[in-house]
PDB file of N, CA and C in Angstrom:
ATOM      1  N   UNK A   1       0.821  -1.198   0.000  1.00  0.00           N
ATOM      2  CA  UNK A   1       0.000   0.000   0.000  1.00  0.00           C
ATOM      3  C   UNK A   1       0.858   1.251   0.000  1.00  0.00           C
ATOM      4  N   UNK A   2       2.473   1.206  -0.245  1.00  0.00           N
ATOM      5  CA  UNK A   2       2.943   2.131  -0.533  1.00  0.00           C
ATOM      6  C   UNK A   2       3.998   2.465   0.821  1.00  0.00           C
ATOM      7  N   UNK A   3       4.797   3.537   1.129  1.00  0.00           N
ATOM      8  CA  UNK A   3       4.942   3.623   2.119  1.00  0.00           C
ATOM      9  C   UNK A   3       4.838   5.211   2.126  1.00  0.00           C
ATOM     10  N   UNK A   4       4.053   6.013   2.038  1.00  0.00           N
ATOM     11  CA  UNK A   4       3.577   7.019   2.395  1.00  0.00           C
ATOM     12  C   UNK A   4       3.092   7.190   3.804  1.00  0.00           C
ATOM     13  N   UNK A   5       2.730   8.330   4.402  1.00  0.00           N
ATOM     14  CA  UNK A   5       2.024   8.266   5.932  1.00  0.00           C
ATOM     15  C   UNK A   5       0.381   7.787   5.710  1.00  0.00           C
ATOM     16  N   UNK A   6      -0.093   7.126   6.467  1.00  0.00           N
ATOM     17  CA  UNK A   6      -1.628   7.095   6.494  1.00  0.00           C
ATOM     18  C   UNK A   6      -2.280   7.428   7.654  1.00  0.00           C
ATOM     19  N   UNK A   7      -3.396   8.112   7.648  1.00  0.00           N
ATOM     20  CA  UNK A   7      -4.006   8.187   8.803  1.00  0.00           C
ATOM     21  C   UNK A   7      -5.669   8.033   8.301  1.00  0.00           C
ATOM     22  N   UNK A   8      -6.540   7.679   9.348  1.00  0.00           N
ATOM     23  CA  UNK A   8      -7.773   7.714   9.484  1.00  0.00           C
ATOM     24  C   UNK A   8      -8.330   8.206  10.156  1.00  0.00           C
ATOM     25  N   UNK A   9      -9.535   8.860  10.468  1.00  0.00           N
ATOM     26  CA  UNK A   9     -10.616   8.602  10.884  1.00  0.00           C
ATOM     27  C   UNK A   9     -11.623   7.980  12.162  1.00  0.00           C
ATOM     28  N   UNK A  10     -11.957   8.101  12.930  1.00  0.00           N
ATOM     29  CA  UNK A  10     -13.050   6.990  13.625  1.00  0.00           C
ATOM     30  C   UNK A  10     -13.988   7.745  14.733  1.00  0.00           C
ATOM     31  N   UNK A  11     -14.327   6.477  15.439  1.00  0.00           N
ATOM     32  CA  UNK A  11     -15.042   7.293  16.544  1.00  0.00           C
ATOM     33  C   UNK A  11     -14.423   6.438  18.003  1.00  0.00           C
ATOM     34  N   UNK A  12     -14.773   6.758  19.182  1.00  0.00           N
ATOM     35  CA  UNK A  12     -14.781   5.719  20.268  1.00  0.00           C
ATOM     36  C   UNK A  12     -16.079   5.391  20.042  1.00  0.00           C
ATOM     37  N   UNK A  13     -16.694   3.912  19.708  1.00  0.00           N
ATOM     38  CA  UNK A  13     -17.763   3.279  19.995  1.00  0.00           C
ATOM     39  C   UNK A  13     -18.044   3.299  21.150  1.00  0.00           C
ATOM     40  N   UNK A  14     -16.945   2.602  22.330  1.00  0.00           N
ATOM     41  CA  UNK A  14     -17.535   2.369  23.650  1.00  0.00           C
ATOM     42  C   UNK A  14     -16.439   2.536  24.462  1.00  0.00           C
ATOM     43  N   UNK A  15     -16.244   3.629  25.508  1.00  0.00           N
ATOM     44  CA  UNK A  15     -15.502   3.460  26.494  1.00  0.00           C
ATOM     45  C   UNK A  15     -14.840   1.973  27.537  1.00  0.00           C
ATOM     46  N   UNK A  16     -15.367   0.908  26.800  1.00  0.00           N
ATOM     47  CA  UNK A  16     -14.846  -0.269  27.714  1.00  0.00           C
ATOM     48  C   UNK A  16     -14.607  -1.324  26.104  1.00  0.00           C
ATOM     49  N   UNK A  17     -13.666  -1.724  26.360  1.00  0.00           N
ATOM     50  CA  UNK A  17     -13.353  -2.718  25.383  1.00  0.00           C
ATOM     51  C   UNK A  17     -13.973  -4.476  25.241  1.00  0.00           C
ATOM     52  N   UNK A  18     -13.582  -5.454  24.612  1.00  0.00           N
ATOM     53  CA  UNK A  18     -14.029  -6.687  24.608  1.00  0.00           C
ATOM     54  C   UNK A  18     -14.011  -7.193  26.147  1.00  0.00           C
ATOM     55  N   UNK A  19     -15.532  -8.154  26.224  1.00  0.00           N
ATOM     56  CA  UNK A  19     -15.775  -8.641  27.631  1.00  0.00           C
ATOM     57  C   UNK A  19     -15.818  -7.321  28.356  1.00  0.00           C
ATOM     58  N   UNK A  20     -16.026  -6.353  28.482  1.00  0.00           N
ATOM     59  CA  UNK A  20     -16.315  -5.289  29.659  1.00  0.00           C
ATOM     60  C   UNK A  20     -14.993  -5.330  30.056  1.00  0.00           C
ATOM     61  N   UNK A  21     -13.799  -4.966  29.287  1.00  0.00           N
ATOM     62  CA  UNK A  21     -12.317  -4.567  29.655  1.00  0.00           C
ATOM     63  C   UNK A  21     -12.502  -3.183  29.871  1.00  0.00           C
ATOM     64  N   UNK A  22     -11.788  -2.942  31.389  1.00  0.00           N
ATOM     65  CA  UNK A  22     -12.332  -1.596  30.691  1.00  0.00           C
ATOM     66  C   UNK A  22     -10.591  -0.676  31.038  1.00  0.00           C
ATOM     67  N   UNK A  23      -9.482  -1.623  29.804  1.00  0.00           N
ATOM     68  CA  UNK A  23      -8.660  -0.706  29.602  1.00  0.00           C
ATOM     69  C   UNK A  23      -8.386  -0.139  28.533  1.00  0.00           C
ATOM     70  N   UNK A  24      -9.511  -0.939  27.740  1.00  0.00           N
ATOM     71  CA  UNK A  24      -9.693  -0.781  25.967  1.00  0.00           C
ATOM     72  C   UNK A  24     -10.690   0.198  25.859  1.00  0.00           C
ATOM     73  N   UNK A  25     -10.481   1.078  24.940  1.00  0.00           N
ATOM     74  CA  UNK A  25     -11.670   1.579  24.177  1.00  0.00           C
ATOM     75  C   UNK A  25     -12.179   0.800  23.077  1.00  0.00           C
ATOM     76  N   UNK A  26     -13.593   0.717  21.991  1.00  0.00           N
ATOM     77  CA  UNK A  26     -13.875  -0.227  21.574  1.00  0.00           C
ATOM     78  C   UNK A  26     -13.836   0.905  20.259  1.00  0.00           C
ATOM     79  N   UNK A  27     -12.982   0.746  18.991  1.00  0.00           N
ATOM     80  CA  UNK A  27     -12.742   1.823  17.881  1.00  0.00           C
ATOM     81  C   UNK A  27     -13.717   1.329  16.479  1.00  0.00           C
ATOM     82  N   UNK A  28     -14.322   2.511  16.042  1.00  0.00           N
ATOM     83  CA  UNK A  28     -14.654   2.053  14.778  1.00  0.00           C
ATOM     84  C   UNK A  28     -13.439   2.779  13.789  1.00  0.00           C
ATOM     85  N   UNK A  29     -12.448   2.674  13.895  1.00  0.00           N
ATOM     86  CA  UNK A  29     -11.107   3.212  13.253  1.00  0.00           C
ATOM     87  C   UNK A  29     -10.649   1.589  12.638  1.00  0.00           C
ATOM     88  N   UNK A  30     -10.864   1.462  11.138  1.00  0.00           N
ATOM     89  CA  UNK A  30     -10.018   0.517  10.660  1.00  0.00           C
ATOM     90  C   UNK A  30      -8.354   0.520  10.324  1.00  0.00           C
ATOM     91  N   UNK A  31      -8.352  -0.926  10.940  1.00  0.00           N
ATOM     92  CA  UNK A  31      -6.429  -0.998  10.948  1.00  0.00           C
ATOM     93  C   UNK A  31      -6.404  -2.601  10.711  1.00  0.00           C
ATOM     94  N   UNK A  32      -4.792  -2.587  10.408  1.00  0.00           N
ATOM     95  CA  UNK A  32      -4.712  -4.104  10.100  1.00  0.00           C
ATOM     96  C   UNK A  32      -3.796  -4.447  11.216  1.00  0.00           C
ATOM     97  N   UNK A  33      -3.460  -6.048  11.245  1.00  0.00           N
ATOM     98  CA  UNK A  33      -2.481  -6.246  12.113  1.00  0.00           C
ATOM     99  C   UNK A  33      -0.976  -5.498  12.310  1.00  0.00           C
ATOM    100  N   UNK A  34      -0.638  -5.161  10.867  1.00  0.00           N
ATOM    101  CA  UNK A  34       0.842  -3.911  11.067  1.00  0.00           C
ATOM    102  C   UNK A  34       0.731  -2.401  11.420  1.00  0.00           C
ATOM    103  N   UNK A  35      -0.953  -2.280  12.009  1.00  0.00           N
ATOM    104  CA  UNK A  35      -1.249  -1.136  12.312  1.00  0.00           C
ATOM    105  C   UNK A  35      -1.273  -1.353  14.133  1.00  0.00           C
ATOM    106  N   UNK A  36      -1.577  -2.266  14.243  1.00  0.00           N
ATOM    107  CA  UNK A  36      -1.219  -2.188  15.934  1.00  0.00           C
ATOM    108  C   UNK A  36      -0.227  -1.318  16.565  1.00  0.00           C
ATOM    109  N   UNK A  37      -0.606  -0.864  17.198  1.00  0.00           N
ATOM    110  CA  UNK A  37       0.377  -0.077  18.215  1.00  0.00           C
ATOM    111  C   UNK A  37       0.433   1.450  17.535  1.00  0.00           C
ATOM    112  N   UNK A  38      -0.302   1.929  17.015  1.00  0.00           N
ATOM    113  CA  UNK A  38      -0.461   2.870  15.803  1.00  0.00           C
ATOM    114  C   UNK A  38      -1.161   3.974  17.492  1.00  0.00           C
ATOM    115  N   UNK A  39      -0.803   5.338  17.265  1.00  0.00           N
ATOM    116  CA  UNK A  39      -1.090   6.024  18.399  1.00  0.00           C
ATOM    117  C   UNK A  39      -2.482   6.338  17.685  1.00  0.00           C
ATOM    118  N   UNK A  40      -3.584   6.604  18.757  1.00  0.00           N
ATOM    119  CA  UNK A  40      -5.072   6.969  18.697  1.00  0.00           C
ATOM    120  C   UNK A  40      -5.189   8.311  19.350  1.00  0.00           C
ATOM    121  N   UNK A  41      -5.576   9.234  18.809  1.00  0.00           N
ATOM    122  CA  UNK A  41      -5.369  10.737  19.019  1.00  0.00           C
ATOM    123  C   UNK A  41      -6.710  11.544  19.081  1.00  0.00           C
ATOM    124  N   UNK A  42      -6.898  12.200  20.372  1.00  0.00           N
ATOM    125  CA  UNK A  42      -7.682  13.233  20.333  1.00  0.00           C
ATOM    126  C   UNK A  42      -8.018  14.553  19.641  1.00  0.00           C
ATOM    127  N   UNK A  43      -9.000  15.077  19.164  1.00  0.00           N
ATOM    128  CA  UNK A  43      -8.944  16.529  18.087  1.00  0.00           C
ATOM    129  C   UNK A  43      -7.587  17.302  18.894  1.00  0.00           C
ATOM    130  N   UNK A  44      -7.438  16.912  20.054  1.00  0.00           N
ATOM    131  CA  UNK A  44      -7.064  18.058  20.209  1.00  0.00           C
ATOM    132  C   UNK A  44      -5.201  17.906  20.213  1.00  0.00           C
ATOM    133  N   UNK A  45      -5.312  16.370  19.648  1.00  0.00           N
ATOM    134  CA  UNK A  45      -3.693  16.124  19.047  1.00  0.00           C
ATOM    135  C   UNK A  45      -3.167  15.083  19.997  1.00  0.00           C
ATOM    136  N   UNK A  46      -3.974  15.114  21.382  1.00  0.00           N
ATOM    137  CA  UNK A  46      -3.065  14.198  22.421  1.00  0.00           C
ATOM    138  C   UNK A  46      -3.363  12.692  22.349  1.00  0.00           C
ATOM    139  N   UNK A  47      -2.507  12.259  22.730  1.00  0.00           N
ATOM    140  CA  UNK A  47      -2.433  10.420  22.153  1.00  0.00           C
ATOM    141  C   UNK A  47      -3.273   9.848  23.821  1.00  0.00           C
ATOM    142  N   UNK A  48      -4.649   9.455  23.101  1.00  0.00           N
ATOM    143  CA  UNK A  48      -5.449   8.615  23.939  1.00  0.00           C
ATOM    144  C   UNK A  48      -5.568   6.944  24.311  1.00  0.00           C
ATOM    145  N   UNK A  49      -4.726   6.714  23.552  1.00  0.00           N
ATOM    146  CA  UNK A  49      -4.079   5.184  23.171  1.00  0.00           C
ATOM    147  C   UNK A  49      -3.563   5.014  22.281  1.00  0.00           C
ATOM    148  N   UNK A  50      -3.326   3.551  22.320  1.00  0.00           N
ATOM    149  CA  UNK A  50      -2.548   3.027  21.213  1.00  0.00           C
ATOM    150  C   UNK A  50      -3.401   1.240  20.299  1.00  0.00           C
ATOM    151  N   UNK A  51      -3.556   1.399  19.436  1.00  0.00           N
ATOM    152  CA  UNK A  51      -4.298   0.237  18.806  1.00  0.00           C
ATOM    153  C   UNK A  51      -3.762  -1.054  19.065  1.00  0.00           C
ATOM    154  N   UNK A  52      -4.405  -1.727  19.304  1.00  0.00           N
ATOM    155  CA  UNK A  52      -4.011  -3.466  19.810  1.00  0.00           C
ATOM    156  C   UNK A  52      -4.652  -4.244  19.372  1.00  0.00           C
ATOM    157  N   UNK A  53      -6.203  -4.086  19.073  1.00  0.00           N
ATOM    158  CA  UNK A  53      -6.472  -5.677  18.647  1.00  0.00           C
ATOM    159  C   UNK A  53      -8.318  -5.092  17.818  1.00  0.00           C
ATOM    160  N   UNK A  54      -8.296  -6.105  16.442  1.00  0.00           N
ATOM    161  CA  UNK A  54      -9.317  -6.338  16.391  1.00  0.00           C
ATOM    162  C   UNK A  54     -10.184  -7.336  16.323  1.00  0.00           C
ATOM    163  N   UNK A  55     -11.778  -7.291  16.250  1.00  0.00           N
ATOM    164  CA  UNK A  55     -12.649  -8.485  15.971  1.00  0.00           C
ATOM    165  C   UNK A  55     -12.097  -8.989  14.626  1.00  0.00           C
ATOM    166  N   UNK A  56     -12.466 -10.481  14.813  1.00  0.00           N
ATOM    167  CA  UNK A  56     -12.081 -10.634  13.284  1.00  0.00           C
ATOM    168  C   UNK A  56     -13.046 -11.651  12.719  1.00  0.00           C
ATOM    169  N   UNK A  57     -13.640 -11.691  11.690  1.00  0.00           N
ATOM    170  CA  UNK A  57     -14.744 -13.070  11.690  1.00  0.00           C
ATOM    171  C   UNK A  57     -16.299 -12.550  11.015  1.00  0.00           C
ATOM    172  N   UNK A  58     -16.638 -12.878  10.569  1.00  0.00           N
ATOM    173  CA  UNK A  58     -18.203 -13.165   9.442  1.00  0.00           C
ATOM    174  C   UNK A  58     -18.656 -12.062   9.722  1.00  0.00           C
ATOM    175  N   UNK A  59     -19.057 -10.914   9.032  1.00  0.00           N
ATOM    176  CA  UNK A  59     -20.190  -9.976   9.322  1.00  0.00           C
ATOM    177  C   UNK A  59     -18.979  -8.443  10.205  1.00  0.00           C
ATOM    178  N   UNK A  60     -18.018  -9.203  10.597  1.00  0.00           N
ATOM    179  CA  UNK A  60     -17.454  -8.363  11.684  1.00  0.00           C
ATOM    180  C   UNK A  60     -16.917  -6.942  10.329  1.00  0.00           C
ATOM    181  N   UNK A  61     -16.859  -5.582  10.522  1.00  0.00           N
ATOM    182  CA  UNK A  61     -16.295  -4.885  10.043  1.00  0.00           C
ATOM    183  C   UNK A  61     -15.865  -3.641  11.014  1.00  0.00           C
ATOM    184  N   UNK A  62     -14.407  -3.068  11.121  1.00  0.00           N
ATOM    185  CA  UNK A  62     -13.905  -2.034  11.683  1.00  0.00           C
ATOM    186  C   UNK A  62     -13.929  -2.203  13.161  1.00  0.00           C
ATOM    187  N   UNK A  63     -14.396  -3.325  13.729  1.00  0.00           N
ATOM    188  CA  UNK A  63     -14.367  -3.254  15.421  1.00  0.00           C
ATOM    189  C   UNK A  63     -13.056  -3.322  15.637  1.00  0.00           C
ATOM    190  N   UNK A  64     -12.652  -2.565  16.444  1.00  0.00           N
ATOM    191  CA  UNK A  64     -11.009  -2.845  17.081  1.00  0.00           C
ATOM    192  C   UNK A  64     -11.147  -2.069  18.389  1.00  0.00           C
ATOM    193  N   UNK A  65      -9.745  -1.908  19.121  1.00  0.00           N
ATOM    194  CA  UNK A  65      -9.681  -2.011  20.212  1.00  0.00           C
ATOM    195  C   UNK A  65      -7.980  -1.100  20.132  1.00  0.00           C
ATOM    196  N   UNK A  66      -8.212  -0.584  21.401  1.00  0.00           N
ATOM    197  CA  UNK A  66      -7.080   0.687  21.918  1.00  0.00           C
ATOM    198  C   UNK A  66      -6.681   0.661  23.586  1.00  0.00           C
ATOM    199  N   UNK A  67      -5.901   0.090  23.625  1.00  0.00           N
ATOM    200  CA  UNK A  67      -5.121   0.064  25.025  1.00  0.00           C
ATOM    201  C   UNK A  67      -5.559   1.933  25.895  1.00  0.00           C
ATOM    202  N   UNK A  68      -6.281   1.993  26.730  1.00  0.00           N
ATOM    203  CA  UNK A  68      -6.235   3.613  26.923  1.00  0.00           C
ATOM    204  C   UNK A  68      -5.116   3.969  27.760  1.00  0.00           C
ATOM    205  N   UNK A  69      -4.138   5.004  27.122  1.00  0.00           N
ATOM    206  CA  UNK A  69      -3.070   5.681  27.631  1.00  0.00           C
ATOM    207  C   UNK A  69      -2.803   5.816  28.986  1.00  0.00           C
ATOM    208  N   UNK A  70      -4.153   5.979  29.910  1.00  0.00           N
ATOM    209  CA  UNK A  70      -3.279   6.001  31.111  1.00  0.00           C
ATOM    210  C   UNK A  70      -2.987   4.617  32.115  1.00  0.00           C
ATOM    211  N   UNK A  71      -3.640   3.710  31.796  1.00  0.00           N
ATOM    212  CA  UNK A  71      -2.666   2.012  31.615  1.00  0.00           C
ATOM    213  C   UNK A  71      -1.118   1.810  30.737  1.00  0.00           C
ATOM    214  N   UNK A  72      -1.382   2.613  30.152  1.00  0.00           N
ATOM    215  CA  UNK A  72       0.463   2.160  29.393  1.00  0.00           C
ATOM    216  C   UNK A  72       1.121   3.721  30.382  1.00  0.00           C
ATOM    217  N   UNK A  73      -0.046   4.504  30.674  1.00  0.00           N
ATOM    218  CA  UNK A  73       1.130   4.935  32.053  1.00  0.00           C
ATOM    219  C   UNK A  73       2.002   4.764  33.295  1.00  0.00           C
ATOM    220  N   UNK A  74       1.043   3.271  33.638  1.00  0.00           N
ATOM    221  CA  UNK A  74       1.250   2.683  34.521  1.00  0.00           C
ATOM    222  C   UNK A  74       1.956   2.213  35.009  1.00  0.00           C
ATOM    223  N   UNK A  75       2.059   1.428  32.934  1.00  0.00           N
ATOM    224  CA  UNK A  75       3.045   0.421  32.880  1.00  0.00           C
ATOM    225  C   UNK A  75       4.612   0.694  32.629  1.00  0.00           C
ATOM    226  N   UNK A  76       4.600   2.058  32.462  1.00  0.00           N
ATOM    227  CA  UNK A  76       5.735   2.700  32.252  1.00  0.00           C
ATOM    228  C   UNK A  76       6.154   3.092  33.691  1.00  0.00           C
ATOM    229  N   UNK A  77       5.682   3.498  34.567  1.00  0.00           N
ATOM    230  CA  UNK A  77       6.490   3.960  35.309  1.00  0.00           C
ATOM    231  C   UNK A  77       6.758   2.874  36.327  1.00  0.00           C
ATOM    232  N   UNK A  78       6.848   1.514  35.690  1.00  0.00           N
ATOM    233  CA  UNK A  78       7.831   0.878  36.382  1.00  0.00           C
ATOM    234  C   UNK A  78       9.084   0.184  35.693  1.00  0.00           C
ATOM    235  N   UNK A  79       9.010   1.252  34.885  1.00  0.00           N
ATOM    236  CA  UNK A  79      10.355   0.931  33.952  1.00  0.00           C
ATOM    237  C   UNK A  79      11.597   1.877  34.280  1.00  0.00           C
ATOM    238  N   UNK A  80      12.869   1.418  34.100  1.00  0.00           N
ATOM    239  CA  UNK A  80      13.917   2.147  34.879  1.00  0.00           C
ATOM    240  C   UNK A  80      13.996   3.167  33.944  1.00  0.00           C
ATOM    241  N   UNK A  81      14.607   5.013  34.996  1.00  0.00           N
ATOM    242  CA  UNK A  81      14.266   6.221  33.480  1.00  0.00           C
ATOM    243  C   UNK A  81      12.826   6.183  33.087  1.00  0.00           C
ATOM    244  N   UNK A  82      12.082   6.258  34.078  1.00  0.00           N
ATOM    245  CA  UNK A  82      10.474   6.802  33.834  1.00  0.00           C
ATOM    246  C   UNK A  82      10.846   8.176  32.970  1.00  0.00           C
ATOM    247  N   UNK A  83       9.976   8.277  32.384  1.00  0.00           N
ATOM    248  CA  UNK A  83       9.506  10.023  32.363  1.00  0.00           C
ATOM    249  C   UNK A  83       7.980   9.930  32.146  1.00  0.00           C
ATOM    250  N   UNK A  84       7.742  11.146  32.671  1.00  0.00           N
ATOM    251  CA  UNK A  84       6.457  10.968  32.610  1.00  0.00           C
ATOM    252  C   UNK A  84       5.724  11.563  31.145  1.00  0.00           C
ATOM    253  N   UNK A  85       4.526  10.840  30.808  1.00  0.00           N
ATOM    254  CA  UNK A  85       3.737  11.438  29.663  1.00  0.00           C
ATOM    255  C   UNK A  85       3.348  12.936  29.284  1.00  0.00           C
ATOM    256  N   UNK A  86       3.907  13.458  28.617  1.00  0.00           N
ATOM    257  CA  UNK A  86       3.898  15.203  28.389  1.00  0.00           C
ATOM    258  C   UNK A  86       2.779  15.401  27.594  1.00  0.00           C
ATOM    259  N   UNK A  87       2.303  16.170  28.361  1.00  0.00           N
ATOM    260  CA  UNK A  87       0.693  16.422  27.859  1.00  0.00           C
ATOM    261  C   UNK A  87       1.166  17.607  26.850  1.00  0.00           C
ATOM    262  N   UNK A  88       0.635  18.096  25.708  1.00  0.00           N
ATOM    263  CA  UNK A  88       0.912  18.930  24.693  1.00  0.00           C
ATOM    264  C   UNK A  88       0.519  19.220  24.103  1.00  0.00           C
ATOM    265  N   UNK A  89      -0.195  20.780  24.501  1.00  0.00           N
ATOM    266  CA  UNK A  89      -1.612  20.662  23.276  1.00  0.00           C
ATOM    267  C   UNK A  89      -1.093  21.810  22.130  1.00  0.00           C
ATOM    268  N   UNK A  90       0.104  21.570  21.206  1.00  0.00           N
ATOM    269  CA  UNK A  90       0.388  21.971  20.671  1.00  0.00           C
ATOM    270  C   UNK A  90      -0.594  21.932  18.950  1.00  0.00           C
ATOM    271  N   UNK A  91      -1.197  21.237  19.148  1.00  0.00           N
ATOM    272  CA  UNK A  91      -2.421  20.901  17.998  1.00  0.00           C
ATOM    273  C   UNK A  91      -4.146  21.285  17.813  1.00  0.00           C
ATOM    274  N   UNK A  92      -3.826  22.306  19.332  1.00  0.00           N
ATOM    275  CA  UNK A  92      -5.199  22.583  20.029  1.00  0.00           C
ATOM    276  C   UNK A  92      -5.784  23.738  18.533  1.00  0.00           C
ATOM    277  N   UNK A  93      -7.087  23.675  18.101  1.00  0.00           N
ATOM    278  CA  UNK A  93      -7.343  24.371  17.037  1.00  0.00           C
ATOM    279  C   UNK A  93      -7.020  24.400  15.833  1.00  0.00           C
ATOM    280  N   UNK A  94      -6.539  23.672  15.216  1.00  0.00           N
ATOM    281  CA  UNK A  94      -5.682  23.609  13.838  1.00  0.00           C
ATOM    282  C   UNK A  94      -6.375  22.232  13.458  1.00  0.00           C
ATOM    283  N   UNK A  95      -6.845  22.111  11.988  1.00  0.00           N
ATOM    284  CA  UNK A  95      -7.493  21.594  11.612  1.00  0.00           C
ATOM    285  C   UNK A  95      -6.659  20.352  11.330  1.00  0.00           C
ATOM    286  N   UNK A  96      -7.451  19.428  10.923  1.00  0.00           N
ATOM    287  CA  UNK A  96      -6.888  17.530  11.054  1.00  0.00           C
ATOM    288  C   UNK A  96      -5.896  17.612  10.143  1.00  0.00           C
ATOM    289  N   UNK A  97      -6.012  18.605   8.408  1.00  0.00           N
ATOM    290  CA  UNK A  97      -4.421  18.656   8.123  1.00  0.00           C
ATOM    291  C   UNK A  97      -3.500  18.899   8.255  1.00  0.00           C
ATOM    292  N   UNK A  98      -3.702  19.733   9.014  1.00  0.00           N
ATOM    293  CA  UNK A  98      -2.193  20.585   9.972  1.00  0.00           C
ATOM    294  C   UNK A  98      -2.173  19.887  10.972  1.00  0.00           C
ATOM    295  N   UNK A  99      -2.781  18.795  11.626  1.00  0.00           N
ATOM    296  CA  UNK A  99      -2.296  18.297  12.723  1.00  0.00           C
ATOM    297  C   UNK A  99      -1.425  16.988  12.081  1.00  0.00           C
ATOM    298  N   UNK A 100      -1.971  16.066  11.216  1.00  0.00           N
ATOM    299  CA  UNK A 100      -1.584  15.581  10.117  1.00  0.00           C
ATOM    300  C   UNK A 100       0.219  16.080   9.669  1.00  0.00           C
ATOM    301  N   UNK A 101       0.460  17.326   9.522  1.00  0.00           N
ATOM    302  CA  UNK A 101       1.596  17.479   8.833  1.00  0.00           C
ATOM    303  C   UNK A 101       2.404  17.777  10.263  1.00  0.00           C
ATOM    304  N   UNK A 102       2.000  18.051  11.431  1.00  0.00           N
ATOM    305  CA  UNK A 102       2.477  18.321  12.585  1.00  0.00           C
ATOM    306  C   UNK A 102       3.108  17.010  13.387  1.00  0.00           C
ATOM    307  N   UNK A 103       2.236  16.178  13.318  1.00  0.00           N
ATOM    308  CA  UNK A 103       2.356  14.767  13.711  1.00  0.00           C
ATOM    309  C   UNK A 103       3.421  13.506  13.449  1.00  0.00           C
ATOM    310  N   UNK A 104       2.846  13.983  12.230  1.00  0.00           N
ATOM    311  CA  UNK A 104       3.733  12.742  10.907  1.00  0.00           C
ATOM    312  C   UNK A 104       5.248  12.892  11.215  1.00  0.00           C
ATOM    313  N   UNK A 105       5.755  13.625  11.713  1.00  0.00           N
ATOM    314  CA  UNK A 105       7.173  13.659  12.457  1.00  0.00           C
ATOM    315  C   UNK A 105       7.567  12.986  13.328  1.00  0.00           C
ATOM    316  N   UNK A 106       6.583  12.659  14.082  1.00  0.00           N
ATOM    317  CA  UNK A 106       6.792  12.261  15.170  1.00  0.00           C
ATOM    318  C   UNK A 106       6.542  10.638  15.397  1.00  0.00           C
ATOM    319  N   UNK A 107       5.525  10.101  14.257  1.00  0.00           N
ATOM    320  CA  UNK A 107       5.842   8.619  13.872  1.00  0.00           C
ATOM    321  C   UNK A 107       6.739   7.970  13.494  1.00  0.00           C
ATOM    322  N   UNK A 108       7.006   6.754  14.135  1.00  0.00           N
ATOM    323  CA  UNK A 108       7.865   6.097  13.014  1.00  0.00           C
ATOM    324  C   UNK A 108       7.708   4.579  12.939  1.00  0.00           C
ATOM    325  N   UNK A 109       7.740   3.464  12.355  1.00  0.00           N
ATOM    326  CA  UNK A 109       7.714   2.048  11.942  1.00  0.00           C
ATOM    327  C   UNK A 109       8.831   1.743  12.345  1.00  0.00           C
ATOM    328  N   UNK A 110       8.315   0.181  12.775  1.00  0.00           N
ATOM    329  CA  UNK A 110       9.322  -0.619  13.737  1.00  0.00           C
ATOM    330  C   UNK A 110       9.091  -1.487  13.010  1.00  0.00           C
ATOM    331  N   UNK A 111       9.902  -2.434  12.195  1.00  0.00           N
ATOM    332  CA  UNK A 111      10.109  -3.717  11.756  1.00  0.00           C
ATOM    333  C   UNK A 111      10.955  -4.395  12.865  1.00  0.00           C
ATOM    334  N   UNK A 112      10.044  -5.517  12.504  1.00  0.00           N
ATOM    335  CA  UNK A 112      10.738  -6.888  13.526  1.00  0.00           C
ATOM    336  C   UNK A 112      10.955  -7.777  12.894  1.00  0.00           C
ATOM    337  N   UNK A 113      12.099  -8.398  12.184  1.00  0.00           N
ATOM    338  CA  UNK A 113      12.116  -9.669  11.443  1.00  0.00           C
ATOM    339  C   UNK A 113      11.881 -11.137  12.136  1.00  0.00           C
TER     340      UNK A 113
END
């Protein structure tokens, strides 16, 4: 599909993820398995999670699932060299393409052979 940047779209369906998890949000944001771990972002630019898992199976379309950020805060600060999550609303007001060209810097792809 190229290797250009991509981004989408979605909504939070449901504040609690599969089985009544409730560290998942439940996304209608389509992704594939090399999209996991892909940051999930508020209008207002700040990263509300990160993508982990979707439904998969007959009828199923776009259900997926987002670890919510302040669980992978958690889980970070018991890692040696914490820092803590910098809130930054450097994206506050500026429309999805300028957050888009603001952003895209700050991604990057991890291959794992």
């Amino acid at each position: 599909m190229g290797d250009s940047y991509k981004v989408t779209d979605g909504i939070i369906s449901s504040n609690i993820g599969y089985m009544n998890d409730l560290k998942y949000y439940q996304i209608s944001v389509p992704f594939q398995p090399d999209n996991s771990g892909g940051a999930l972002f508020d209008k207002n630019g700040n990263v509300i999670g990160l993508t982990s898992a979707k439904l998969i199976g007959k009828g199923l379309e776009n259900v997926g699932y987002a670890i919510k950020i302040a669980y992978l805060d958690l889980l970070l600060r018991n890692l040696p060299n914490y820092e803590s999550l910098i809130s930054d609303n450097t994206l506050v007001g500026k429309t999805f393409e300028e957050q888009i060209k603001i952003f895209k810097n700050d991604v990057c792809l991890i291959k794992v052979n």
